[in-house]
Protein backbone atom coordinates (compact mmCIF):
# COMPACT_ATOMS: atom_id res chain seq x y z
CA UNK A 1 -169.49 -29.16 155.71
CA UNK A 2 -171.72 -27.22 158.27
CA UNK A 3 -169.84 -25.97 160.70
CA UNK A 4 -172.15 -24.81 164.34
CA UNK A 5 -169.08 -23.13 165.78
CA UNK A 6 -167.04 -20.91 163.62
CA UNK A 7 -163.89 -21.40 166.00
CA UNK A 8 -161.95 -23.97 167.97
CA UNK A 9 -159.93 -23.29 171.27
CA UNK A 10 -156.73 -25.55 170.94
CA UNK A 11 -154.23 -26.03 173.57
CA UNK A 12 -150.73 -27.37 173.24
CA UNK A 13 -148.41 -28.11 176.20
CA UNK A 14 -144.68 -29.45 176.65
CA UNK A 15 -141.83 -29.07 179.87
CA UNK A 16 -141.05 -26.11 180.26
CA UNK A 17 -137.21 -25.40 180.54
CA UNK A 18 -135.78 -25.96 183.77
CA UNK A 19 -132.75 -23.86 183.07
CA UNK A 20 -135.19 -20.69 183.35
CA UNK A 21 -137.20 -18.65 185.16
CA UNK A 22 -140.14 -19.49 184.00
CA UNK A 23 -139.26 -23.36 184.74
CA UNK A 24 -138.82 -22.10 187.94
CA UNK A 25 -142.59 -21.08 188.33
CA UNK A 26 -144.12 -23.23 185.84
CA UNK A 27 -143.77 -27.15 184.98
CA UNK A 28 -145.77 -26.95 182.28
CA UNK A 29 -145.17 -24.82 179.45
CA UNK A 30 -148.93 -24.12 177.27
CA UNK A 31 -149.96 -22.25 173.93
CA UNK A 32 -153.83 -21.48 173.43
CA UNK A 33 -154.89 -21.23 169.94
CA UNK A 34 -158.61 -20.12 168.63
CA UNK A 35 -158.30 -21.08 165.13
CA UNK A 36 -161.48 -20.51 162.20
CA UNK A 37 -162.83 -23.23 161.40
CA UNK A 38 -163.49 -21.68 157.72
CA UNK A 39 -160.01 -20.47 157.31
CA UNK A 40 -158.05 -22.71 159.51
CA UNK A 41 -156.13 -19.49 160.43
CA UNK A 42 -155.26 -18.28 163.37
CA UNK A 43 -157.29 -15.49 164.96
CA UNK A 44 -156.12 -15.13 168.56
CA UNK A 45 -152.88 -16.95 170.47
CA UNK A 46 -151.50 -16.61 173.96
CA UNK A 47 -149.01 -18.47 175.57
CA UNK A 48 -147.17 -19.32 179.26
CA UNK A 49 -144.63 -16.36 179.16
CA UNK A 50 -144.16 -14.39 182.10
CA UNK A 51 -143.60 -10.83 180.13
CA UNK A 52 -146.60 -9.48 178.15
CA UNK A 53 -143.33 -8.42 175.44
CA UNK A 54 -142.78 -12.02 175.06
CA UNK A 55 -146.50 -13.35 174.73
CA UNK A 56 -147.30 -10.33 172.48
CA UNK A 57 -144.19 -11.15 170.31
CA UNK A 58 -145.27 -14.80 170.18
CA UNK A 59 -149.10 -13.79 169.56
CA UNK A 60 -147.37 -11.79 166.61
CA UNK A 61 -145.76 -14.75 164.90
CA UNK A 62 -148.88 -16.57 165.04
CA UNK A 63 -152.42 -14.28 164.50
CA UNK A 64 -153.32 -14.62 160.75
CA UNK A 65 -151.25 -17.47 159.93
CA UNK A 66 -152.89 -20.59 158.62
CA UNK A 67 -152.05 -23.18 160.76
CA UNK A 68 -151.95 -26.38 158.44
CA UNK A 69 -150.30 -24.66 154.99
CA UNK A 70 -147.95 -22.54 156.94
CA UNK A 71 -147.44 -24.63 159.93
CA UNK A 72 -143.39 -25.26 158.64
CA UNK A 73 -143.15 -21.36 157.77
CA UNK A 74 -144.28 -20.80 161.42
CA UNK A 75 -141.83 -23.14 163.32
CA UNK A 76 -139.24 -21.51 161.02
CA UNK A 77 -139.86 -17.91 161.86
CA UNK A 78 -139.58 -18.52 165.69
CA UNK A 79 -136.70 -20.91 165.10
CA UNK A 80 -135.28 -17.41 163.80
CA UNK A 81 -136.62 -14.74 165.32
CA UNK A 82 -138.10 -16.08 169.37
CA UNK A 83 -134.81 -15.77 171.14
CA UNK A 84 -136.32 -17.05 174.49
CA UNK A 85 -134.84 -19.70 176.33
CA UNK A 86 -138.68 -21.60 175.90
CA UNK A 87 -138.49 -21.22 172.41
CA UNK A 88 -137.97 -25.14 172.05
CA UNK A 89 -140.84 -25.46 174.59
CA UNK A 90 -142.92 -23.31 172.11
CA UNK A 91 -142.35 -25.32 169.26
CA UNK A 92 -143.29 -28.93 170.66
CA UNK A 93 -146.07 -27.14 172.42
CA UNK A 94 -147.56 -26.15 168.65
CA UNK A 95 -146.89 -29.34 167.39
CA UNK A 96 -149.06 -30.84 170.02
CA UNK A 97 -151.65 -28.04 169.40
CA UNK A 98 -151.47 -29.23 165.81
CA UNK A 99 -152.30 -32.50 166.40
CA UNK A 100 -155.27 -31.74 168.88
CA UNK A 101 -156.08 -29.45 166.05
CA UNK A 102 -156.46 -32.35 163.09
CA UNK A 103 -158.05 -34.59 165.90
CA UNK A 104 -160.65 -32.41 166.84
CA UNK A 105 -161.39 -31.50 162.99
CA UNK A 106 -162.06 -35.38 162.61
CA UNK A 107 -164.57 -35.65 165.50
CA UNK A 108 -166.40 -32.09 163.84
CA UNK A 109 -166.71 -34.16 160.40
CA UNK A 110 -167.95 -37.30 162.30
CA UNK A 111 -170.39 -34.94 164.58
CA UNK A 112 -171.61 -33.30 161.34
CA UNK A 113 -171.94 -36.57 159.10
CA UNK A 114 -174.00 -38.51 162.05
CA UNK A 115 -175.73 -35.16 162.63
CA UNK A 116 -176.73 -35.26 159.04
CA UNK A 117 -177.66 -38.87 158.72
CA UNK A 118 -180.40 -38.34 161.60
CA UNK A 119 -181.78 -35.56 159.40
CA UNK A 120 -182.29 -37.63 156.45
């Protein structure tokens, strides 16, 4: 598969927890992915947190990881070590990001197939 773009901007978004402060500011809780397209890992992550600790800790869990293979092995590690009170929010909001993820992979193939057949 030929690939024009080697990466893809994902977003994921759930409630945020209204027993928080960042409920308080924020309805919305978001994670931004850029993910390879080659390696389906992820090269960059940021997230609605209102310390840069807490997105830099998150962004720490996630950079490098593939997200497909160790997508389990991911939710696990901040199930265990993301102590924040949006650390539910975080995990629905990468589930959606997940599933924009395999979506958007299917319309690339599709793109990239049609593309092809008007080559030919």
């Amino acid at each position: 598969m030929t690939i024009k773009n080697k990466h893809l901007y994902v977003c994921g978004n759930s409630k945020c927890p209204s027993n928080s402060t960042l409920g308080s500011l924020y309805d919305t809780f978001a994670v931004e992915l850029i993910i390879d397209l080659q390696t389906e890992r992820i090269v960059d992550a940021s997230c609605v947190l209102i310390t840069e600790l807490g997105r830099n800790f998150v962004r720490s869990l996630l950079v490098g990881r593939h997200f497909i293979n160790d997508f389990n092995e991911i939710i696990a590690d901040i199930d265990l070590y993301y102590q924040g009170i949006p650390q539910k929010a975080l995990i629905s909001a990468l589930k959606v990001a997940q599933n924009k993820y395999k979506q958007s992979l299917q319309k690339i193939m599709e793109a990239n197939t049609n593309q092809h057949k008007n080559v030919v």
